[in-house]
C-alpha atoms as a PDB file:
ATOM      1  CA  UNK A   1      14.612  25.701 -76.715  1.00  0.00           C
ATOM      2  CA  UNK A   2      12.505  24.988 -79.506  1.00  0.00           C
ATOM      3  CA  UNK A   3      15.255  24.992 -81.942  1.00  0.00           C
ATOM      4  CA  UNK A   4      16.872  22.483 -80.117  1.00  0.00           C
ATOM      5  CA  UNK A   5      14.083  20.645 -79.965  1.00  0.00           C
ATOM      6  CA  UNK A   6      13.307  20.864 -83.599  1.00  0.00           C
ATOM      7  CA  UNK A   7      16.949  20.360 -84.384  1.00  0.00           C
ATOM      8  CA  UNK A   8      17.300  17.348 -82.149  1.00  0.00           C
ATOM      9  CA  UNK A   9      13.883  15.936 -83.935  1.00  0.00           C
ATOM     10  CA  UNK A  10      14.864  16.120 -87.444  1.00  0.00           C
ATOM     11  CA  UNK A  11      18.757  14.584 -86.658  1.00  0.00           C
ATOM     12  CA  UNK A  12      16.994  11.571 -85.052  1.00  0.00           C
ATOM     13  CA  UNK A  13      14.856  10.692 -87.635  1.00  0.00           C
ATOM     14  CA  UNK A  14      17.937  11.304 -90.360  1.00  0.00           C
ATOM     15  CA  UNK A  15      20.068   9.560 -87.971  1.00  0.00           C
ATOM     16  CA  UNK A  16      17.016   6.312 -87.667  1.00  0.00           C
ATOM     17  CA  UNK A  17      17.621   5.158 -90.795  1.00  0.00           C
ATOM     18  CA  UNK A  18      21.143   5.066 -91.098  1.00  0.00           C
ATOM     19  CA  UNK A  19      21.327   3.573 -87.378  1.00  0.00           C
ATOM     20  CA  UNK A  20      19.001   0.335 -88.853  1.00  0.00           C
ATOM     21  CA  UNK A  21      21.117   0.084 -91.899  1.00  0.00           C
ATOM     22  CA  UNK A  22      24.394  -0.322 -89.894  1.00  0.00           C
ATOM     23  CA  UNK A  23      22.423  -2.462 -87.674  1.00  0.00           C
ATOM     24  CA  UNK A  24      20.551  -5.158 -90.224  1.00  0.00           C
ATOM     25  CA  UNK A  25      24.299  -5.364 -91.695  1.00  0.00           C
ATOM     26  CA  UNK A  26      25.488  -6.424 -88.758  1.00  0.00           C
ATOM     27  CA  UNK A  27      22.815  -8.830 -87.724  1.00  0.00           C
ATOM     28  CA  UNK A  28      23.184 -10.259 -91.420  1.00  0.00           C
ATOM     29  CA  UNK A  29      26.336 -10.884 -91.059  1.00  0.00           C
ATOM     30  CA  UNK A  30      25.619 -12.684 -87.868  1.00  0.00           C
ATOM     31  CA  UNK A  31      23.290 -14.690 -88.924  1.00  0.00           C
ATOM     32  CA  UNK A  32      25.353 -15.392 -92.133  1.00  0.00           C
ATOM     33  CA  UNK A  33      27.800 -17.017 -90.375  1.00  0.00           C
ATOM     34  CA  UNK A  34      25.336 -19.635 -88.295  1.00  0.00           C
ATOM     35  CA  UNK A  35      24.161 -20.722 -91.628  1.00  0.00           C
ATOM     36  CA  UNK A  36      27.298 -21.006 -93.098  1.00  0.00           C
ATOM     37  CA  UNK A  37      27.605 -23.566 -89.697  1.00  0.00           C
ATOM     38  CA  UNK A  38      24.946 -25.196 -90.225  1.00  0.00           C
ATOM     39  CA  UNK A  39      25.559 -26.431 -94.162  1.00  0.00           C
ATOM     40  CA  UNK A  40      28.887 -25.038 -95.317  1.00  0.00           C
ATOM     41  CA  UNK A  41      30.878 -22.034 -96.564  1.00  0.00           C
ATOM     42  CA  UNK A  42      28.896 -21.985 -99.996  1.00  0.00           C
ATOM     43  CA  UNK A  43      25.344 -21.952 -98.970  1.00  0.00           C
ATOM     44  CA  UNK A  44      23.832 -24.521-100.768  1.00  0.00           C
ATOM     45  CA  UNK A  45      22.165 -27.176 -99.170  1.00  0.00           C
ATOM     46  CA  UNK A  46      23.060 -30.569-100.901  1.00  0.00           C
ATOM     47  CA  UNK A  47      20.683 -33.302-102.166  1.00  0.00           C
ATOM     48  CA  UNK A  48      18.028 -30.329-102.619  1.00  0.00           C
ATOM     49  CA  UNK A  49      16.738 -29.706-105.836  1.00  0.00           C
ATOM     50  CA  UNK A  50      18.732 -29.618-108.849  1.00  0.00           C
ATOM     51  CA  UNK A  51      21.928 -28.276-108.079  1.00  0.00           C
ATOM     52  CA  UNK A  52      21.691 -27.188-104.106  1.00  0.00           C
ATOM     53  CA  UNK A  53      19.054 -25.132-102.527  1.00  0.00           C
ATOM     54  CA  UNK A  54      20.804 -21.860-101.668  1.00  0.00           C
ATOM     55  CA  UNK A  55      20.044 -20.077 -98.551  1.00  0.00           C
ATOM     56  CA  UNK A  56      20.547 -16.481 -98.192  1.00  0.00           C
ATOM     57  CA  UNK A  57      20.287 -13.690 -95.102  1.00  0.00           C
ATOM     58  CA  UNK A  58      18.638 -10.123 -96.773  1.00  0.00           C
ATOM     59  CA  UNK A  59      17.500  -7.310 -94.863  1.00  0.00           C
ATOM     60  CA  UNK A  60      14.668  -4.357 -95.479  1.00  0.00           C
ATOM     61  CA  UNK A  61      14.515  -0.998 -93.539  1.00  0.00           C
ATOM     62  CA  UNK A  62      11.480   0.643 -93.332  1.00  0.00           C
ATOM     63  CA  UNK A  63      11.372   4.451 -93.505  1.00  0.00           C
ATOM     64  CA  UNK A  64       7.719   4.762 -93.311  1.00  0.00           C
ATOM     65  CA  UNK A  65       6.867   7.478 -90.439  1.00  0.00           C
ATOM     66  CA  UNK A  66       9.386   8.720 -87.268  1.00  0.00           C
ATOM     67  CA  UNK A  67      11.737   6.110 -86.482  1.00  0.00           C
ATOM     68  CA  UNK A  68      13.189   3.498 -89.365  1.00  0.00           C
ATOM     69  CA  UNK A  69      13.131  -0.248 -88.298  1.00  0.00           C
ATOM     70  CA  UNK A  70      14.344  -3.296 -89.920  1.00  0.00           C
ATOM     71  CA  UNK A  71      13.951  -7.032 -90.767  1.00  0.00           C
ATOM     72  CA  UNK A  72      15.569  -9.802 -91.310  1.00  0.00           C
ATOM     73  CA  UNK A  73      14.932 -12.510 -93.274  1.00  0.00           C
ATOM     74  CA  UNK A  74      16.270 -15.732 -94.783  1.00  0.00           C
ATOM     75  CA  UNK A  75      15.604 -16.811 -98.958  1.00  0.00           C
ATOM     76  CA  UNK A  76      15.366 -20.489-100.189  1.00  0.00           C
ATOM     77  CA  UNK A  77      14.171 -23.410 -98.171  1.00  0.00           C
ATOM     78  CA  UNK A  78      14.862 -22.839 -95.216  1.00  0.00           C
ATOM     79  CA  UNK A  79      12.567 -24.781 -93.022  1.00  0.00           C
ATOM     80  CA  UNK A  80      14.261 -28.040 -94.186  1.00  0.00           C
ATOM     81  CA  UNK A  81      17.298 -27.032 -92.109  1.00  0.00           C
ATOM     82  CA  UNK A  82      15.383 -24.837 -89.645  1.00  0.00           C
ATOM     83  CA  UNK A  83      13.128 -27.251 -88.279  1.00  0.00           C
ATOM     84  CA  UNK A  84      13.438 -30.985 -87.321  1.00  0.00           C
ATOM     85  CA  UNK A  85      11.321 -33.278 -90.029  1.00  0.00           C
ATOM     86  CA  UNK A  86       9.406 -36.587 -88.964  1.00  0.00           C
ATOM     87  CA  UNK A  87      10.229 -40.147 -90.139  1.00  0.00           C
ATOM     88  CA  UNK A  88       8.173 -40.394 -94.064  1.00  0.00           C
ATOM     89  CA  UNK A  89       8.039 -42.372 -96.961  1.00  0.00           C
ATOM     90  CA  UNK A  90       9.672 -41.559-100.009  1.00  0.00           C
ATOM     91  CA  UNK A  91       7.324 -43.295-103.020  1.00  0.00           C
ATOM     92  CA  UNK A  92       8.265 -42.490-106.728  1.00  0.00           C
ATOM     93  CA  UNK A  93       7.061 -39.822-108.745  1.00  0.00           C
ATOM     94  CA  UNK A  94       3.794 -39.174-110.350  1.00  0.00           C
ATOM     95  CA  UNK A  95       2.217 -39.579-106.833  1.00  0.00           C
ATOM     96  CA  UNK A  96      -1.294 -38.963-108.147  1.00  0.00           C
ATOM     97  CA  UNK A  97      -3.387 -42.020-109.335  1.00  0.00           C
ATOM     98  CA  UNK A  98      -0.955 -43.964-107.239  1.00  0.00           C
ATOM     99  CA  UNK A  99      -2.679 -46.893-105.135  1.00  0.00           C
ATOM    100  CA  UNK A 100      -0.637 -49.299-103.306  1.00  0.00           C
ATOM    101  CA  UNK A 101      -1.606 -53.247-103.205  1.00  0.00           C
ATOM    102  CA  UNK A 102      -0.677 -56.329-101.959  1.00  0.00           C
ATOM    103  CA  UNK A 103       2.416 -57.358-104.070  1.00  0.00           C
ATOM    104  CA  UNK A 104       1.768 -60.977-106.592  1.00  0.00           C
ATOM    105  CA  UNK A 105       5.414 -60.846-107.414  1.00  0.00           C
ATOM    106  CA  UNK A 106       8.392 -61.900-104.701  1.00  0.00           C
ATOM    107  CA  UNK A 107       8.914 -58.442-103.519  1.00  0.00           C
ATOM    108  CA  UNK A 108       9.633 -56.901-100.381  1.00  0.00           C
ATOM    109  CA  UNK A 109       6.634 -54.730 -99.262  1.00  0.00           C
ATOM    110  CA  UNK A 110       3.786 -53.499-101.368  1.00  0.00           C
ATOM    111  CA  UNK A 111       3.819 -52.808-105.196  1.00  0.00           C
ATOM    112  CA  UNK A 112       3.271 -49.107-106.433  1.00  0.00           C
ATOM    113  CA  UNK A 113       1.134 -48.894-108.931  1.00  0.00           C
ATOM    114  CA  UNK A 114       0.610 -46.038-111.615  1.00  0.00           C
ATOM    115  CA  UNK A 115      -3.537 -46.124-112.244  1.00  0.00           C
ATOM    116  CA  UNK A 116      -3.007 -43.959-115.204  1.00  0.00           C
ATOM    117  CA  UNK A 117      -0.369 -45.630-116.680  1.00  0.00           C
ATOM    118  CA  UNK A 118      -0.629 -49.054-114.950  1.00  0.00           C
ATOM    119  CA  UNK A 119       3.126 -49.191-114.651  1.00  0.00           C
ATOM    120  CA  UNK A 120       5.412 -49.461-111.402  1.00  0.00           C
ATOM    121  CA  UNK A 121       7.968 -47.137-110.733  1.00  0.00           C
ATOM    122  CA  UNK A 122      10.961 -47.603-108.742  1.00  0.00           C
ATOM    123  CA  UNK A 123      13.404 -45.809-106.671  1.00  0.00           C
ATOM    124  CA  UNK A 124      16.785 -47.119-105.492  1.00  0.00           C
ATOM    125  CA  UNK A 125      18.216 -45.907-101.967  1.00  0.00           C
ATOM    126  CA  UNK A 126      21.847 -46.750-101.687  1.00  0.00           C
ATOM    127  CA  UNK A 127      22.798 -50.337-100.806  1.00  0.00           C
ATOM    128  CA  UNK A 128      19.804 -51.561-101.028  1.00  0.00           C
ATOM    129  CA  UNK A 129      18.886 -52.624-104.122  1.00  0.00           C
ATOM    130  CA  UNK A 130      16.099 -51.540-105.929  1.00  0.00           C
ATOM    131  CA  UNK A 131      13.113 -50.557-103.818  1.00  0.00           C
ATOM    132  CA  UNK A 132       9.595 -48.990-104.916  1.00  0.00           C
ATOM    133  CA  UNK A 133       9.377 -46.637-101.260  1.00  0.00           C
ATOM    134  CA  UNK A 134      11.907 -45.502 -99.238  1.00  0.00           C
ATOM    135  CA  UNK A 135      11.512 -44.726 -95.367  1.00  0.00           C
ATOM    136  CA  UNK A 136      13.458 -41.760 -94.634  1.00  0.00           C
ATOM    137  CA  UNK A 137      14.621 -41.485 -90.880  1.00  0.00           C
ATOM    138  CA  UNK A 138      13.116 -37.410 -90.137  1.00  0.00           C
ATOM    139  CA  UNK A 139      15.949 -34.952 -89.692  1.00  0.00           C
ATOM    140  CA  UNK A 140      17.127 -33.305 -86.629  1.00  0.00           C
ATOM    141  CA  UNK A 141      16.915 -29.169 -86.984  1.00  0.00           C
ATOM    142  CA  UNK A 142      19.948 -27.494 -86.844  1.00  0.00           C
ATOM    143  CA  UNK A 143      18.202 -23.587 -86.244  1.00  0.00           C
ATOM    144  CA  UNK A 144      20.513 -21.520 -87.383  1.00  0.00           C
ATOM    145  CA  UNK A 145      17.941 -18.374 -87.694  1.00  0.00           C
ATOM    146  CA  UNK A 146      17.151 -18.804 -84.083  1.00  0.00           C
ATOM    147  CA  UNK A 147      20.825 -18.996 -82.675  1.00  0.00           C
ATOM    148  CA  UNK A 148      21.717 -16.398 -85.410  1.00  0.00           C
ATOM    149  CA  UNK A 149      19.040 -14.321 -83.769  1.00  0.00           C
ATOM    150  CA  UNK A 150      20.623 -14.604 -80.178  1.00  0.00           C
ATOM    151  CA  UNK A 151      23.956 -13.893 -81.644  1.00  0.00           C
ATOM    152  CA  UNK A 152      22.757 -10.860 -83.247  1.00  0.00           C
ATOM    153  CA  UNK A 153      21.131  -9.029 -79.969  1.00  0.00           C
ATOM    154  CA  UNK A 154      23.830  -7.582 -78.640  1.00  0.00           C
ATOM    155  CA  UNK A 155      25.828  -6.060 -81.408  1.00  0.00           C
ATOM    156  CA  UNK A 156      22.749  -4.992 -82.650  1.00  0.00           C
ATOM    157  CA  UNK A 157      21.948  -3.349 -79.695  1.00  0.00           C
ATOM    158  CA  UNK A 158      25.353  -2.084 -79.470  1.00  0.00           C
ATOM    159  CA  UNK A 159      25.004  -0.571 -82.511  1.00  0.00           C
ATOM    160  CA  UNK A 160      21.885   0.824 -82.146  1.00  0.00           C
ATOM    161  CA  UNK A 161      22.723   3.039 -78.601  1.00  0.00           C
ATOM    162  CA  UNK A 162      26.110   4.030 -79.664  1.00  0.00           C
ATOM    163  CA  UNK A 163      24.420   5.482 -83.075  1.00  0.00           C
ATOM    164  CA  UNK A 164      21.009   7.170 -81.421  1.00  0.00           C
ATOM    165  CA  UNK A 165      23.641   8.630 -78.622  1.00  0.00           C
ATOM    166  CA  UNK A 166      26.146  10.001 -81.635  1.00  0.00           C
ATOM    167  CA  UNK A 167      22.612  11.405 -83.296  1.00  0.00           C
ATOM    168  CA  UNK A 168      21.538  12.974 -80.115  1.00  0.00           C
ATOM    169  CA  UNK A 169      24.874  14.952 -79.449  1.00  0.00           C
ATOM    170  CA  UNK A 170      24.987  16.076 -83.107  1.00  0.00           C
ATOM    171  CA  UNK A 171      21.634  17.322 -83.201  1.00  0.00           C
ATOM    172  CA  UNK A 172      21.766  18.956 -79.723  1.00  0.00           C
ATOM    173  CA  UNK A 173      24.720  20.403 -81.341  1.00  0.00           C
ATOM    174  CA  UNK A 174      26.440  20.463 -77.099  1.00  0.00           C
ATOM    175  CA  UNK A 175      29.469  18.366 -75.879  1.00  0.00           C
ATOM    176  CA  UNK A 176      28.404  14.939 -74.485  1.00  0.00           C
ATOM    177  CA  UNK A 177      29.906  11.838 -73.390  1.00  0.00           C
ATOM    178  CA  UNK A 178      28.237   8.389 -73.551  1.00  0.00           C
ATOM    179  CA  UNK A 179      28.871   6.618 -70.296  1.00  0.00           C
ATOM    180  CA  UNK A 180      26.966   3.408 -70.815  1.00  0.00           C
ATOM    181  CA  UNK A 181      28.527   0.164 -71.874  1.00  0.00           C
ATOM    182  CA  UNK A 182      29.437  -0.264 -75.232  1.00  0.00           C
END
């Protein structure tokens, strides 16, 4: 019995860490595809940054003592899409030593004023005209980690009792059948 025992110990802690890997795969790929929902086959987020803010899934699996676990993560900004954002101002760049005052000139609104430079810069929404703020209307979020992370629960645990059960009977090295739902 203590050969089984000792068996059975060392196949489950082998068996851990390839159990997680097959696991965080899975849930990456889950979660993969409720971003891809949420802003498009490629991944990038438009209008942020440069060229699109790309958003990636990535997974770690920690081997550290008995039993292996794993995390899941997401890479880029991903709180803009994540969570809902109030209604702001947009004001030009160069935001410090900026003071706003009481326009001289026939404008709309208030004049932004450089300190440092003593120049006014301006932005120009679509449509508009040129403006030197913009009010932006707050987003709604979309939260594709946290239905990704529904999705995932299942197969993931799925995944997880099929493996341990398949580690069990080849460690025990006896015939077994797994009668559980799979």
């Amino acid at each position: 019995m203590p050969d089984l025992m000792g068996r059975l110990g060392g196949a489950i802690k082998a068996g851990s860490t390839q159990t997680m890997h097959k696991a965080a795969a899975e849930a990456k790929k889950i979660h993969t595809r409720q971003l891809v929902k949420a802003i498009g086959p490629d991944l990038r987020m438009s209008n942020v940054g440069k060229n699109g803010a790309r958003l990636s899934i990535y997974y770690t699996v920690d081997t550290r003592g008995e039993i292996s676990s794993a995390s899941i993560a997401i890479r880029g900004p991903a709180h803009l899409i994540e969570r809902p954002t109030k209604p702001h101002g947009i004001y030009p760049k160069g935001s410090r030593g900026v003071t706003r005052r009481k326009s001289t000139r026939k404008t709309v609104g208030p004049v932004i004023v450089n300190t440092k430079t003593g120049k006014s810069n301006l932005i120009m929404p679509p449509a508009r005209g040129y403006r030197r703020s913009a009010m932006h209307p707050g987003t709604k979020g979309e939260y594709p980690f946290a239905l990704g992370q529904k999705a995932a629960e299942g197969a993931v645990l799925r995944i997880v009792r099929g493996n341990i059960f398949a580690v069990i009977k080849s460690g025990a090295g006896v015939r077994m059948q797994y009668v559980g739902k799979s």
